[in-house]
C-alpha atoms as a PDB file:
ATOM      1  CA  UNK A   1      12.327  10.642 -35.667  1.00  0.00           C
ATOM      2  CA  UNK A   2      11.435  12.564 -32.800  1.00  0.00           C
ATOM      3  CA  UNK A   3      13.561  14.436 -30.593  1.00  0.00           C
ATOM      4  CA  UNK A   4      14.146  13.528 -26.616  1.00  0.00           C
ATOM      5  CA  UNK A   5      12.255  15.086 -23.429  1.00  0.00           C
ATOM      6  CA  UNK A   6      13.805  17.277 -22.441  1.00  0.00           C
ATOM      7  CA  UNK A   7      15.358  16.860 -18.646  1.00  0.00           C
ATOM      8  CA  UNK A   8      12.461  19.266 -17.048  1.00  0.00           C
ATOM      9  CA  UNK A   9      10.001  17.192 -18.612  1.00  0.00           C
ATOM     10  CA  UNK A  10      11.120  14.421 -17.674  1.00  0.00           C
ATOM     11  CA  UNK A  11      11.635  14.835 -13.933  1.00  0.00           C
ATOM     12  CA  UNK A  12       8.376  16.209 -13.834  1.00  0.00           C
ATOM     13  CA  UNK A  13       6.783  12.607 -14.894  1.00  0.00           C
ATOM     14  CA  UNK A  14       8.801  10.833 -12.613  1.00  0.00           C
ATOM     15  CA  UNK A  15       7.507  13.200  -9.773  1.00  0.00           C
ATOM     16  CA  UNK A  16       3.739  12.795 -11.429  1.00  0.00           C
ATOM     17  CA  UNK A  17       4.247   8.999 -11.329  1.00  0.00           C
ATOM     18  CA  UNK A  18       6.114   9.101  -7.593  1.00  0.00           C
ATOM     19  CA  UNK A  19       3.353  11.154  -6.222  1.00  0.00           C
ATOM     20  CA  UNK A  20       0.861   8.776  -7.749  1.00  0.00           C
ATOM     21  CA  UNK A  21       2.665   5.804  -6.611  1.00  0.00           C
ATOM     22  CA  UNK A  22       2.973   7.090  -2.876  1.00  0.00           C
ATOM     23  CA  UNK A  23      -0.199   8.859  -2.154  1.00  0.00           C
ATOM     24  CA  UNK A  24      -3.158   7.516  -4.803  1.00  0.00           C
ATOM     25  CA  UNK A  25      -2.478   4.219  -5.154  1.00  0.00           C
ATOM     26  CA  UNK A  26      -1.595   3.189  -2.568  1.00  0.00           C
ATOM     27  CA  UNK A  27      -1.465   5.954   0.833  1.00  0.00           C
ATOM     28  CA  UNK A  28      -2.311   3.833   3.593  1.00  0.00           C
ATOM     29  CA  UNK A  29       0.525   1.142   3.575  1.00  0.00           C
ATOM     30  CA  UNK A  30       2.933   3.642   2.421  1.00  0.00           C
ATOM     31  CA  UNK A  31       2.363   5.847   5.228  1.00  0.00           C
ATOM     32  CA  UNK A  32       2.455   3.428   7.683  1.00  0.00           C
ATOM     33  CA  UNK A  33       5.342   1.864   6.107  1.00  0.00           C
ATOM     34  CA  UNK A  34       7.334   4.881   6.210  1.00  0.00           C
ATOM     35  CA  UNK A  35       6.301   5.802   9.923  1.00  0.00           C
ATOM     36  CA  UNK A  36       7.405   2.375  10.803  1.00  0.00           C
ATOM     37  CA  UNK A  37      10.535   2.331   9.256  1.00  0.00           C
ATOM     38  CA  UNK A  38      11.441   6.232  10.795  1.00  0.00           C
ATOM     39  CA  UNK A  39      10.282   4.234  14.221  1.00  0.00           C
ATOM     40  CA  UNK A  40      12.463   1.727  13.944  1.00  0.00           C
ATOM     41  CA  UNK A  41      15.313   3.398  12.419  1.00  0.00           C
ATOM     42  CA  UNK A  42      15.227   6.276  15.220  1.00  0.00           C
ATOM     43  CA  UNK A  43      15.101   2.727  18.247  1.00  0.00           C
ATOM     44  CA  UNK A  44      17.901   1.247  16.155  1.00  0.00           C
ATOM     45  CA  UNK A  45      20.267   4.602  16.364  1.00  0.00           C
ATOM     46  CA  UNK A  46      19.184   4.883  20.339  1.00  0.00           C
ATOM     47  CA  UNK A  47      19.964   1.255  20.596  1.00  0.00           C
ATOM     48  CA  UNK A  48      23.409   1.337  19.199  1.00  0.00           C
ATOM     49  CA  UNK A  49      24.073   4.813  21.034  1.00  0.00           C
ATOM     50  CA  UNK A  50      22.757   2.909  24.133  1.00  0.00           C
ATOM     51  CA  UNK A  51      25.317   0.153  23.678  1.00  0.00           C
ATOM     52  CA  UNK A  52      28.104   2.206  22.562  1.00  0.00           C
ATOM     53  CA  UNK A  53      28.330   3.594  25.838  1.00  0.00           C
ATOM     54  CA  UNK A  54      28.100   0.437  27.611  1.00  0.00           C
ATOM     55  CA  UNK A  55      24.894  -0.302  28.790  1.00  0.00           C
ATOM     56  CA  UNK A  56      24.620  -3.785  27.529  1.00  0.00           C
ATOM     57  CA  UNK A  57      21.113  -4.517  28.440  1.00  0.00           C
ATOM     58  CA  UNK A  58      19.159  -1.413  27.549  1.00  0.00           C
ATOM     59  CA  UNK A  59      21.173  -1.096  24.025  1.00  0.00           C
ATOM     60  CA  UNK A  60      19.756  -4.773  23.481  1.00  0.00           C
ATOM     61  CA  UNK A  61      16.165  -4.506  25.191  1.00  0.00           C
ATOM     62  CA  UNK A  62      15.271  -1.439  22.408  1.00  0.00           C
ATOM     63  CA  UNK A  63      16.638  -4.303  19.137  1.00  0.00           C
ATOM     64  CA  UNK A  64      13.391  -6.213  19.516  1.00  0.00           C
ATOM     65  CA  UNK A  65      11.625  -3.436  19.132  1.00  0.00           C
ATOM     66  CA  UNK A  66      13.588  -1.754  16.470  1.00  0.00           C
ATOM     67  CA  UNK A  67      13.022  -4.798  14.330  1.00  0.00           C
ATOM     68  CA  UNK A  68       9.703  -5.534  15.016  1.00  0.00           C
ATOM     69  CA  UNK A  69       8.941  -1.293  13.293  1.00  0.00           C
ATOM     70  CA  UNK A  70      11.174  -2.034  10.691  1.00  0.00           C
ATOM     71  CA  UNK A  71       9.649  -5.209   9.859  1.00  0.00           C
ATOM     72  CA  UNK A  72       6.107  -4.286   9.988  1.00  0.00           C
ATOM     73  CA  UNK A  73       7.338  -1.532   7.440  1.00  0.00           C
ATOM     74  CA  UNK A  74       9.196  -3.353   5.030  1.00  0.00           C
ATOM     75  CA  UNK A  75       5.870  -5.621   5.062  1.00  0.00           C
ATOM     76  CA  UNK A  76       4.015  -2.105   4.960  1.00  0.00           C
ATOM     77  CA  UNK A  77       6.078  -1.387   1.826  1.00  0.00           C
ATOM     78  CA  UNK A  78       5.665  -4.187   0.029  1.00  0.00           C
ATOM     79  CA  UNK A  79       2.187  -3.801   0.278  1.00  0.00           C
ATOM     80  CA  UNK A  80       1.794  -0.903  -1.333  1.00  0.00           C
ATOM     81  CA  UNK A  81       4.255  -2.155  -4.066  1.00  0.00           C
ATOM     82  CA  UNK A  82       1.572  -4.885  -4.455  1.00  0.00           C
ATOM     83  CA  UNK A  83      -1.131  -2.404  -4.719  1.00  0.00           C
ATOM     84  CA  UNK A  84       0.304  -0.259  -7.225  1.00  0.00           C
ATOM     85  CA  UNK A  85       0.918  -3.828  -9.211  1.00  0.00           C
ATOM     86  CA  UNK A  86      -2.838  -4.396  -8.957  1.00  0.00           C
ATOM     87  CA  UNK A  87      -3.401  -1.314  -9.795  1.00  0.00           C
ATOM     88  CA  UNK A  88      -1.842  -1.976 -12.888  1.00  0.00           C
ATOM     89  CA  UNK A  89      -3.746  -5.215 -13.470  1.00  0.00           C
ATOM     90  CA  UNK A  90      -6.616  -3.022 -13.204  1.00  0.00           C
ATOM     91  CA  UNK A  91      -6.071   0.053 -15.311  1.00  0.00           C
ATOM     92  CA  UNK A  92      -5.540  -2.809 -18.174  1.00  0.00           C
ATOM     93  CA  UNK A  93      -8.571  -4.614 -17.849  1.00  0.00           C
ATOM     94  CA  UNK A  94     -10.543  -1.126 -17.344  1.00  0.00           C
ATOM     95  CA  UNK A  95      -8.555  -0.160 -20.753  1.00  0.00           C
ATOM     96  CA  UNK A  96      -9.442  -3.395 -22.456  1.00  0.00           C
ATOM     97  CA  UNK A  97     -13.131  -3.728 -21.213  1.00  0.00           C
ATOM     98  CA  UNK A  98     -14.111  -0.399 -19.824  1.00  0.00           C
ATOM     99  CA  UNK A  99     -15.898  -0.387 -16.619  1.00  0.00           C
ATOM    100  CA  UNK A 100     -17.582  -3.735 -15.164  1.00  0.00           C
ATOM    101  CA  UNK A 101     -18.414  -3.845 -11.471  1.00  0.00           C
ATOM    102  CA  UNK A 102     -17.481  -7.393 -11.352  1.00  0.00           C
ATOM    103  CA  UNK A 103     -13.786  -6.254 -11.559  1.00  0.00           C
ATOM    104  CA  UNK A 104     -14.317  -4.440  -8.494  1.00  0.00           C
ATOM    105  CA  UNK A 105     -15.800  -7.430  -6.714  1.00  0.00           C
ATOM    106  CA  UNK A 106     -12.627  -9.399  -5.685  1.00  0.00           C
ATOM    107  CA  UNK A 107     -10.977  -5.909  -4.227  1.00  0.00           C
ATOM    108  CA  UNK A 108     -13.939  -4.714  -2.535  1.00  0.00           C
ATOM    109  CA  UNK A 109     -13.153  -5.997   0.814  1.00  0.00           C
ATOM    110  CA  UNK A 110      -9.490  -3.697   1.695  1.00  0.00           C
ATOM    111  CA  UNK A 111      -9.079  -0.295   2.133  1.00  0.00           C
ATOM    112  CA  UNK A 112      -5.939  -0.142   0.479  1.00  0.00           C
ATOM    113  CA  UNK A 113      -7.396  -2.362  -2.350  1.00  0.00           C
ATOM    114  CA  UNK A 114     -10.083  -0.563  -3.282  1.00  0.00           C
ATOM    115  CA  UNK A 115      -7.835   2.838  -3.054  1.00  0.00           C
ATOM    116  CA  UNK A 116      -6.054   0.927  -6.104  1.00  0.00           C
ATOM    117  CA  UNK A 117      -8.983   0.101  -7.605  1.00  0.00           C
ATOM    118  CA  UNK A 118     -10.152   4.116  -7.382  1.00  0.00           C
ATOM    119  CA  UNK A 119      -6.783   5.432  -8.480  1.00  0.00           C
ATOM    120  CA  UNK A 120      -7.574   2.752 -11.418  1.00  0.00           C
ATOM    121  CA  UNK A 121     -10.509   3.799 -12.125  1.00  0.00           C
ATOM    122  CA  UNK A 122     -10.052   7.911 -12.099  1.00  0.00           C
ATOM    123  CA  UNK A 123      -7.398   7.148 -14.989  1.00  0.00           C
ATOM    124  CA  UNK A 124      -9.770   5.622 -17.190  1.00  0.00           C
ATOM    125  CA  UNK A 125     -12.491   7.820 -16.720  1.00  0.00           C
ATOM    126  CA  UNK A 126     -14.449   5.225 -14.716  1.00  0.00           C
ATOM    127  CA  UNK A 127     -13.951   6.907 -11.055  1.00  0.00           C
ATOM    128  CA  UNK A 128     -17.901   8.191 -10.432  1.00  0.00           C
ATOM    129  CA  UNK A 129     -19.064   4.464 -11.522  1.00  0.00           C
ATOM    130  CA  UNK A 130     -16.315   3.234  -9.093  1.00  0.00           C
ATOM    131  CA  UNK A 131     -17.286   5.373  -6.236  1.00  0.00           C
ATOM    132  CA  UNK A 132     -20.587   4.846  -6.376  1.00  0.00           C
ATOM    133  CA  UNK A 133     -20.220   1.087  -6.839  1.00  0.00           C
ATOM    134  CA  UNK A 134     -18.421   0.748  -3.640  1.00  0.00           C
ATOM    135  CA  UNK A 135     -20.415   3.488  -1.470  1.00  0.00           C
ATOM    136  CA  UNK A 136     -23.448   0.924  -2.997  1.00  0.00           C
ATOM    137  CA  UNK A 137     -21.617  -1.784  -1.400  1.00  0.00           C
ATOM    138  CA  UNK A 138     -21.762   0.037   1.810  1.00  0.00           C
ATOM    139  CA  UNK A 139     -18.095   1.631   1.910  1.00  0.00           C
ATOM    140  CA  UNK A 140     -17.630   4.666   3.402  1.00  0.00           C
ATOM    141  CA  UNK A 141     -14.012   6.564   4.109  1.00  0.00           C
ATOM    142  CA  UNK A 142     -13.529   5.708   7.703  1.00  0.00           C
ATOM    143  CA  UNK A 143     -13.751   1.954   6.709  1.00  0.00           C
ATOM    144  CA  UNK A 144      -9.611   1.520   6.626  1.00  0.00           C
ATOM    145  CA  UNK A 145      -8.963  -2.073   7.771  1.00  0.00           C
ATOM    146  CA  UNK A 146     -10.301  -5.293   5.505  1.00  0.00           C
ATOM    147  CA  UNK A 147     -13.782  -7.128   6.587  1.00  0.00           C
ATOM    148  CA  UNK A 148     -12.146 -10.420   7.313  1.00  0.00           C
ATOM    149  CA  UNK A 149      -9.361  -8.800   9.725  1.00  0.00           C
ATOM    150  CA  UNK A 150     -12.408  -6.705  11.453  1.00  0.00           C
ATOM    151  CA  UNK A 151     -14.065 -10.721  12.382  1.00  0.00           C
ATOM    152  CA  UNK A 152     -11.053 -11.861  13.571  1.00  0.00           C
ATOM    153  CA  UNK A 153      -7.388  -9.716  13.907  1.00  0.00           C
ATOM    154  CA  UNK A 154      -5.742 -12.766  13.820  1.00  0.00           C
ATOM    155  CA  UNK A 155      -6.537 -13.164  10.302  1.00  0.00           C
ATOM    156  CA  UNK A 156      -2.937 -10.910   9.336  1.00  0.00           C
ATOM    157  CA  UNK A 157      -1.689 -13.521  10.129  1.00  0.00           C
ATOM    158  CA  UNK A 158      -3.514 -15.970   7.956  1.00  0.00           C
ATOM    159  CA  UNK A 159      -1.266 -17.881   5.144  1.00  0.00           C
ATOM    160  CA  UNK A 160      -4.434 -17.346   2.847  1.00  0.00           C
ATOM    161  CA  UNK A 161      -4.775 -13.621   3.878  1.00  0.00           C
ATOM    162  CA  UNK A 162      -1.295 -13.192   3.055  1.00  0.00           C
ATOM    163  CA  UNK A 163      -1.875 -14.952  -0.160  1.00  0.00           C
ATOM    164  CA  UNK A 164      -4.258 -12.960  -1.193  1.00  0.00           C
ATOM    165  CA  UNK A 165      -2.483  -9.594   0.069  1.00  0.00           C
ATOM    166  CA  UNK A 166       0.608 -10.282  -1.753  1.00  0.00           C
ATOM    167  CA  UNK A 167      -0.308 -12.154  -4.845  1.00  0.00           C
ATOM    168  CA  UNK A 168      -3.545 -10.490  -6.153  1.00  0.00           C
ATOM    169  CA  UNK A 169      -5.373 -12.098  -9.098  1.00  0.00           C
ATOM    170  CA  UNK A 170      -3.387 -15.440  -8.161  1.00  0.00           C
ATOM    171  CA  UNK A 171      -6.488 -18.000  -6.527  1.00  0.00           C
END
């Protein structure tokens, strides 16, 4: 039988697998997540100040706002929740099967997918055959937004894009 970590130990994983979580899986969305959500917090306080005092119009004009931040990073969030899930997916099948560039195919396209797909990769000991798979591909660091939303912006908006964003591995 074999005795509990101790508390230290512990909380030092859950940091490890926090810091991993936030900024290697998945930095992008959860930094713009968090900035939006501070954004919209800090209109929603000045809003209700705003009204508080009485000013009726102003206190109401800065709500639209407010919840347009905070919804762009709740939606932020959950993206990088549904990174760090196909990240998951991935470290599994790079586990299972070792390292196959065909499993890098279908995340190829997204920033934030292929920073999953990295993070994946450096735990299995496959990160030089990743990096070099997409830098074949043509990636380089400054690419941040996905190929179809460069053609067309509109495409966020896309039930398929969203499909894909939120539900990876589900065609």
């Amino acid at each position: 039988m074999h005795s509990p970590t101790p508390l230290p130990g512990r909380l030092r994983t859950l940091a490890g697998a926090a810091r991993r979580y936030l900024f290697c899986i998945a930095p992008l969305p959860h930094a713009t997540g968090s900035f939006s959500v501070v954004l919209g917090a800090g209109l929603a306080h000045f809003g209700v100040e705003l009204l508080a005092q009485g000013a009726l119009a102003a206190g109401l004009c800065l709500a639209l706002p407010a919840t347009g931040w905070l919804g762009l990073g709740l939606l932020c969030l959950a993206d990088g929740y549904c990174r760090y899930r196909e990240y998951r997916r991935l470290k599994r099948m790079m586990s299972r099967w070792g390292f196959h560039p065909r499993l890098l195919v279908p995340v190829a396209a997204s920033r934030c997918q292929r920073d999953a797909a990295l993070a994946a990769a450096t735990e299995t000991g496959h990160q030089a055959r990743a990096q070099a798979h997409f830098r074949k591909l043509g990636y380089r660091w400054y690419h941040l937004l996905p190929d179809r939303t460069v053609e067309n912006p509109l495409r966020f908006f896309d039930p398929a894009f969203l499909r894909v964003t939120f539900l990876p591995g589900k065609q």
